[in-house]
N, C-alpha and C. Protein backbone atom coordinates (compact mmCIF):
# COMPACT_ATOMS: atom_id res chain seq x y z
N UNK A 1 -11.28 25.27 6.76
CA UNK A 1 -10.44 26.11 7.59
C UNK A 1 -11.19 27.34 8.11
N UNK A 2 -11.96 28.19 7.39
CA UNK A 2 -12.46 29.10 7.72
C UNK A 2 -13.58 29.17 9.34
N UNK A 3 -14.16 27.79 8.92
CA UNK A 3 -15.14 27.47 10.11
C UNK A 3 -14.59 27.05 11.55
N UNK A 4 -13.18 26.27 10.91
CA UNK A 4 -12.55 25.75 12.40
C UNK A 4 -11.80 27.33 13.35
N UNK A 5 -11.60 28.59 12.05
CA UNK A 5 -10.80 29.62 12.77
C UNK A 5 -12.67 30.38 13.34
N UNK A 6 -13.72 30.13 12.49
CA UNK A 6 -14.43 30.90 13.50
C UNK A 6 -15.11 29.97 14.88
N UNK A 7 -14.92 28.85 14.85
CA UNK A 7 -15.64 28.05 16.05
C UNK A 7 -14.22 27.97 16.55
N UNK A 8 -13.32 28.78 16.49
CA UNK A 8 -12.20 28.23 17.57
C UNK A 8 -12.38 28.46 19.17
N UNK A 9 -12.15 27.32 19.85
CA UNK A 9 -12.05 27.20 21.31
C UNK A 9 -10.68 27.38 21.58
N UNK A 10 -10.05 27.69 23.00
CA UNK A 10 -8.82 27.44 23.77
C UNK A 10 -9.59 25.91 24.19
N UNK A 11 -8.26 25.30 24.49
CA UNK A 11 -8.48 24.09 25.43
C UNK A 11 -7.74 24.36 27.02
N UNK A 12 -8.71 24.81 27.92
CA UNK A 12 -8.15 25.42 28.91
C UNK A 12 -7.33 24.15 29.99
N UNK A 13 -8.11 22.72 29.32
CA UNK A 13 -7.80 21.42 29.97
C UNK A 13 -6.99 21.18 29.51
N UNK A 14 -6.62 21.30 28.62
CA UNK A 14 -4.92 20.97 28.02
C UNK A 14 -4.07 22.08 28.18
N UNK A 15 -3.98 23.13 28.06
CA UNK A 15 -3.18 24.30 28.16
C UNK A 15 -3.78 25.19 28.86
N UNK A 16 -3.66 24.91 30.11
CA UNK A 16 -4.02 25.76 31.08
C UNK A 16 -3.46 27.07 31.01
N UNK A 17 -4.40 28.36 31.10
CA UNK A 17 -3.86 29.95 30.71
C UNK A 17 -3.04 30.38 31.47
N UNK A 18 -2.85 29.77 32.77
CA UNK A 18 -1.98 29.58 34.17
C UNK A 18 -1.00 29.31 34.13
N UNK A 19 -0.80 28.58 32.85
CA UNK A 19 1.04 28.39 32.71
C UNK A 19 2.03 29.00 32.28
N UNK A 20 2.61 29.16 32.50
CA UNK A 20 3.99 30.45 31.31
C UNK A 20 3.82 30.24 30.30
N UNK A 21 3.89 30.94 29.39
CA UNK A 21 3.97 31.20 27.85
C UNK A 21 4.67 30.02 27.36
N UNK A 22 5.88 30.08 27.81
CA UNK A 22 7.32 29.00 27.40
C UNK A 22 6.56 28.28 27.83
N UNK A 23 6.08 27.28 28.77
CA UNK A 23 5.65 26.47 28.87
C UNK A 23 4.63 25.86 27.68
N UNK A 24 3.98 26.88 27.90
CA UNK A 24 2.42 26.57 26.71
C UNK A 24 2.83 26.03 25.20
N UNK A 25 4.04 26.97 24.85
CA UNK A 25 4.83 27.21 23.75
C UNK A 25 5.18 25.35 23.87
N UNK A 26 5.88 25.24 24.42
CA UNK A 26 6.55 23.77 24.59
C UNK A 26 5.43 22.68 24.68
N UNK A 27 4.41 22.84 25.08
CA UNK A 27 3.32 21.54 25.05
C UNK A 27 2.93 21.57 23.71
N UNK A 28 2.35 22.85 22.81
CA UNK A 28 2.08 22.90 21.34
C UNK A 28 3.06 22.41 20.62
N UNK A 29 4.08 23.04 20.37
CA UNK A 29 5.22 22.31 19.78
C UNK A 29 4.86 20.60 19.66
N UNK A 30 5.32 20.08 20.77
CA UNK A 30 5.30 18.73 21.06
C UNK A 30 3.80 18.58 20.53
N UNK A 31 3.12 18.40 20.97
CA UNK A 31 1.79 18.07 20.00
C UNK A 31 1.88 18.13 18.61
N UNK A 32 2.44 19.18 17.71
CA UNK A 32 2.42 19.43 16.61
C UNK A 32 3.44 18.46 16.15
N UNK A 33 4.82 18.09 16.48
CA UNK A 33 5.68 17.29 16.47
C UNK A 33 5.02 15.86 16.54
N UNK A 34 4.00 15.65 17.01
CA UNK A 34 3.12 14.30 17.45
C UNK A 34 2.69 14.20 16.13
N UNK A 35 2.03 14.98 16.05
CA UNK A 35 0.74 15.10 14.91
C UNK A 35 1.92 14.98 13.46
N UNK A 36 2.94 15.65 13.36
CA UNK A 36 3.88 15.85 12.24
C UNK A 36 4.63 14.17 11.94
N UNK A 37 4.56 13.69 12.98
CA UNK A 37 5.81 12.22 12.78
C UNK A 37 4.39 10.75 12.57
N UNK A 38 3.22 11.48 13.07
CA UNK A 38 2.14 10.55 12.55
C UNK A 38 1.71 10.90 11.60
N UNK A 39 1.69 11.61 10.45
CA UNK A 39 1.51 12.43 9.19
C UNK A 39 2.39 11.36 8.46
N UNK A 40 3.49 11.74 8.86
CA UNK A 40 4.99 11.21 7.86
C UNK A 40 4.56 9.51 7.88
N UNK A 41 4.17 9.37 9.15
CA UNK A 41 3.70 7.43 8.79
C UNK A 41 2.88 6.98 8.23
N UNK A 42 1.66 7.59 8.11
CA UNK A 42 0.75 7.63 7.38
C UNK A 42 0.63 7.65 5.76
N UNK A 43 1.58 8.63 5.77
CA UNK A 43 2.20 9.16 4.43
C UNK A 43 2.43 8.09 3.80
N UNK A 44 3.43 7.51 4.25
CA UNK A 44 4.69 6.51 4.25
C UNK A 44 3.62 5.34 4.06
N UNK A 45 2.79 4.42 4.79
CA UNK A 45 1.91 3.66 4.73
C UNK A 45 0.89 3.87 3.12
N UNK A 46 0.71 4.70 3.12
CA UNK A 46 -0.67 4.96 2.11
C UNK A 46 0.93 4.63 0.69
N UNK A 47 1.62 5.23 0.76
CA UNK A 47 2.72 5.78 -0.63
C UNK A 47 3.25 3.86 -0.44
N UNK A 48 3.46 3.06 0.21
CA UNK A 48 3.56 1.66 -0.04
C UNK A 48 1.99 0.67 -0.76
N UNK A 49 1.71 1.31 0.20
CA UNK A 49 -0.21 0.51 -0.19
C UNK A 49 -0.17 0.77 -1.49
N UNK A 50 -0.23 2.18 -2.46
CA UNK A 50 -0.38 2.69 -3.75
C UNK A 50 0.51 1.93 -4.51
N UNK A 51 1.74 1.72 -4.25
CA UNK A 51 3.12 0.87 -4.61
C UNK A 51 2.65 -0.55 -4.66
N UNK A 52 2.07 -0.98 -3.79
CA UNK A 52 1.66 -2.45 -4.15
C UNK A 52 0.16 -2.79 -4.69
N UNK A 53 -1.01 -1.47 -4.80
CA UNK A 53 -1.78 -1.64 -6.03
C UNK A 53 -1.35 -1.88 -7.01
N UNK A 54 -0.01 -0.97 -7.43
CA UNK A 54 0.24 -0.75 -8.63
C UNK A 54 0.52 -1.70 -9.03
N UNK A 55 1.32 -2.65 -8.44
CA UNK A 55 1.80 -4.14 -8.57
C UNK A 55 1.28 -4.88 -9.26
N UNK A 56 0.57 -4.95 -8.14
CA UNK A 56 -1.00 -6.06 -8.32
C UNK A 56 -1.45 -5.90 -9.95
N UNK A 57 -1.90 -4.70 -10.31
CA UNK A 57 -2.53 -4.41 -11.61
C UNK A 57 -1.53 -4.60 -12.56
N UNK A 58 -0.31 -4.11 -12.45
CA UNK A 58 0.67 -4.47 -13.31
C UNK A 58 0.38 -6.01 -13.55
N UNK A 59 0.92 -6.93 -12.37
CA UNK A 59 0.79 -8.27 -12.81
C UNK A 59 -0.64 -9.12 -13.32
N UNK A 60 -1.04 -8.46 -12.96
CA UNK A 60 -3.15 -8.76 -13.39
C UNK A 60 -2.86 -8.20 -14.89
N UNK A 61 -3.18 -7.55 -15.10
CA UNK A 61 -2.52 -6.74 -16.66
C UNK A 61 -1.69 -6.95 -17.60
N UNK A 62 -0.57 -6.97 -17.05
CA UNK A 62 0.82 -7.48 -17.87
C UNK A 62 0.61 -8.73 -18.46
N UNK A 63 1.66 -8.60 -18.99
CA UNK A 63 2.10 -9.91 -20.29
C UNK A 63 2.54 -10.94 -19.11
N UNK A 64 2.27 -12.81 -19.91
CA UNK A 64 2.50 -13.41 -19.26
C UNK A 64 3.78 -13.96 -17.84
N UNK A 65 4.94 -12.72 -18.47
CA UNK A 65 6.32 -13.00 -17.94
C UNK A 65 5.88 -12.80 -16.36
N UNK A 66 4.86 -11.78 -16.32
CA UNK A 66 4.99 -11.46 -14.71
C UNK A 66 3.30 -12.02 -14.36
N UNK A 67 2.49 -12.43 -14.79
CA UNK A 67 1.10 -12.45 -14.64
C UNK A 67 1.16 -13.70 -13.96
N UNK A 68 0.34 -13.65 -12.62
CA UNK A 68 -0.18 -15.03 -12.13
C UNK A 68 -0.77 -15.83 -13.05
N UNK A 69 0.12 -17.09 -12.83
CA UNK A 69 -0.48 -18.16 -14.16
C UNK A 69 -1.72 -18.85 -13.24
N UNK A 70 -2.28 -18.53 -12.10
CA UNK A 70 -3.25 -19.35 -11.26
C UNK A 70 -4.16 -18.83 -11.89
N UNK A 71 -4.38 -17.01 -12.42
CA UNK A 71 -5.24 -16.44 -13.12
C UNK A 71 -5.21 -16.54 -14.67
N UNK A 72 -4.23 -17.23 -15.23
CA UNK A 72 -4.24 -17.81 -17.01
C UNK A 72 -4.71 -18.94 -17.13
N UNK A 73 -4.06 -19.76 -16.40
CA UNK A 73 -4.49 -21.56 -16.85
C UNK A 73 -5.64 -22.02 -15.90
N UNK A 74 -6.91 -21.46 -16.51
CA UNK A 74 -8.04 -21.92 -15.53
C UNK A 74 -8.56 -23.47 -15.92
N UNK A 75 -9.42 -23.64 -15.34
CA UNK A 75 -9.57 -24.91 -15.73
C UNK A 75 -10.34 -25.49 -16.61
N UNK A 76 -11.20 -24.62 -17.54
CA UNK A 76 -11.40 -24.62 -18.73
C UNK A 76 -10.08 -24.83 -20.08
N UNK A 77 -9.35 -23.85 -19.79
CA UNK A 77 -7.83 -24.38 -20.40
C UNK A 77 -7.03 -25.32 -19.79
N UNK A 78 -6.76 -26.08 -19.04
CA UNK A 78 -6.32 -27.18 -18.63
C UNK A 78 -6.92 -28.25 -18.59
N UNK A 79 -8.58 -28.21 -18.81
CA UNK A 79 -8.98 -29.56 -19.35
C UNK A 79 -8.59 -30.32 -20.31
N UNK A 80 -8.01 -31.57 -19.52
CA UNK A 80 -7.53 -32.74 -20.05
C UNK A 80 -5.74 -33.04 -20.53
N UNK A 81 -5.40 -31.60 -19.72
CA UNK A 81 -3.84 -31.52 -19.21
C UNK A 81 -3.39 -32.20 -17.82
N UNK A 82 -2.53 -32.95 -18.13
CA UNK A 82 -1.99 -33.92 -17.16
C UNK A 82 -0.54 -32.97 -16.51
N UNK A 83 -1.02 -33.05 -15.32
CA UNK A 83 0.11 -32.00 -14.26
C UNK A 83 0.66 -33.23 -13.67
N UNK A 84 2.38 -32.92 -13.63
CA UNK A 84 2.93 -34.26 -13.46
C UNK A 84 3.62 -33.55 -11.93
N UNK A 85 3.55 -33.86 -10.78
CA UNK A 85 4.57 -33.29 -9.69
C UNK A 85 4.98 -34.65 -8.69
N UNK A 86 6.05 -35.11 -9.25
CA UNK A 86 6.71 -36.43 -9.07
C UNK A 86 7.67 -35.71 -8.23
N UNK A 87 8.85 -37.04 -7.72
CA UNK A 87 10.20 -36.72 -7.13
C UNK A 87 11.05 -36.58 -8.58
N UNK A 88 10.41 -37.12 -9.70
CA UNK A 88 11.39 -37.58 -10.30
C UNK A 88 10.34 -36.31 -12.12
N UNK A 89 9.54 -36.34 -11.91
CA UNK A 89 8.92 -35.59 -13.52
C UNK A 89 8.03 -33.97 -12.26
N UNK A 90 8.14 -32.98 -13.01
CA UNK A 90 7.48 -32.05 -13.12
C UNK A 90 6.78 -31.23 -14.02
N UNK A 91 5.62 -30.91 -14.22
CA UNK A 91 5.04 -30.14 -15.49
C UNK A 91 5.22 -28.68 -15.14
N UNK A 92 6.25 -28.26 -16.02
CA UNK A 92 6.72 -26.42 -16.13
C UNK A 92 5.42 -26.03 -17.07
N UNK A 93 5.43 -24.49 -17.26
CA UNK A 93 4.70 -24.11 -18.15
C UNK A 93 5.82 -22.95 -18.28
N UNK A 94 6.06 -22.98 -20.11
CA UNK A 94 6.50 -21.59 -20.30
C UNK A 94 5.93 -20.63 -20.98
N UNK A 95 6.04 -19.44 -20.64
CA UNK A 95 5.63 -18.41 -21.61
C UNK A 95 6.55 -18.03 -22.96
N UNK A 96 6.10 -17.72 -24.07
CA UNK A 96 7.13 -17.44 -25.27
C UNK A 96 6.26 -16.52 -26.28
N UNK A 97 6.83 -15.31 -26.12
CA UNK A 97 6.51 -14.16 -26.42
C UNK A 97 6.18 -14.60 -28.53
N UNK A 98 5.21 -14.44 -28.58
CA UNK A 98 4.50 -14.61 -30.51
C UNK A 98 5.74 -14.39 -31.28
N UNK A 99 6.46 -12.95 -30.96
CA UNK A 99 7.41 -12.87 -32.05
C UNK A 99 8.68 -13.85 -31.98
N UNK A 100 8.52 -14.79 -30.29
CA UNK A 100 9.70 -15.78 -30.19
C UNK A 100 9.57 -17.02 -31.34
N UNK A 101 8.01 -17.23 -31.41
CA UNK A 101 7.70 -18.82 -32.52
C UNK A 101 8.57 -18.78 -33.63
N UNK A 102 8.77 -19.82 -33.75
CA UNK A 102 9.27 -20.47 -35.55
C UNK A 102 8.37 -21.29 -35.77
C-alpha cells in the first residue's frame, strides 16, 4: 500500500479532470461496485473449491462408510475375487465397522 499511495497516478483517460466532480464521483463508485461484486464471486468460488477439498480428503481419509472403495479394493486385494454383475447376481461389498463382528 504504501508504494501504490507514493507511485500514485490520476488516470486522466478514464476520468477525465474535465468532468464534474458528480460525474467523476459516479464513474469511481461504479468501478468500485465492479471490483466489489467480482470480489464477492471470487470469494464465493475459492470458499466452494476449499468445501470440496475438504471433501475429497475427508473421503480419502475417512473410514470406509464414505471412502472410495475404487481406492480400497485394489487389485492386489481382489486377486482371485470373482465380481459377479449379471441381470440376475451382483457382487455388493460391505463395510462393518470391527466393533460390529461377532
Amino acid at each position: 500500500a504504501p508504494r501504490y499511495i507514493q507511485q500514485f497516478a490520476w488516470d486522466y483517460a478514464k476520468y477525465p479532470n474535465r468532468r464534474p466532480l458528480k460525474e467523476l464521483v459516479s464513474l469511481i463508485s461504479g468501478g468500485v461496485a465492479a471490483i466489489d461484486e467480482e470480489l464477492k464471486q471470487l470469494t464465493s468460488s475459492y470458499a466452494a473449491k476449499v468445501a470440496a477439498l475438504q471433501e475429497a480428503k475427508t473421503k480419502k481419509g475417512g473410514n470406509l462408510m464414505v471412502a472410495d472403495l475404487n481406492d480400497v479394493l485394489t487389485e492386489e486385494i481382489m486377486h482371485g475375487v470373482e465380481v459377479r454383475d449379471t441381470e440376475y447376481l451382483k457382487t455388493l461389498f460391505i463395510a462393518i465397522p470391527k466393533t460390529a463382528e461377532e
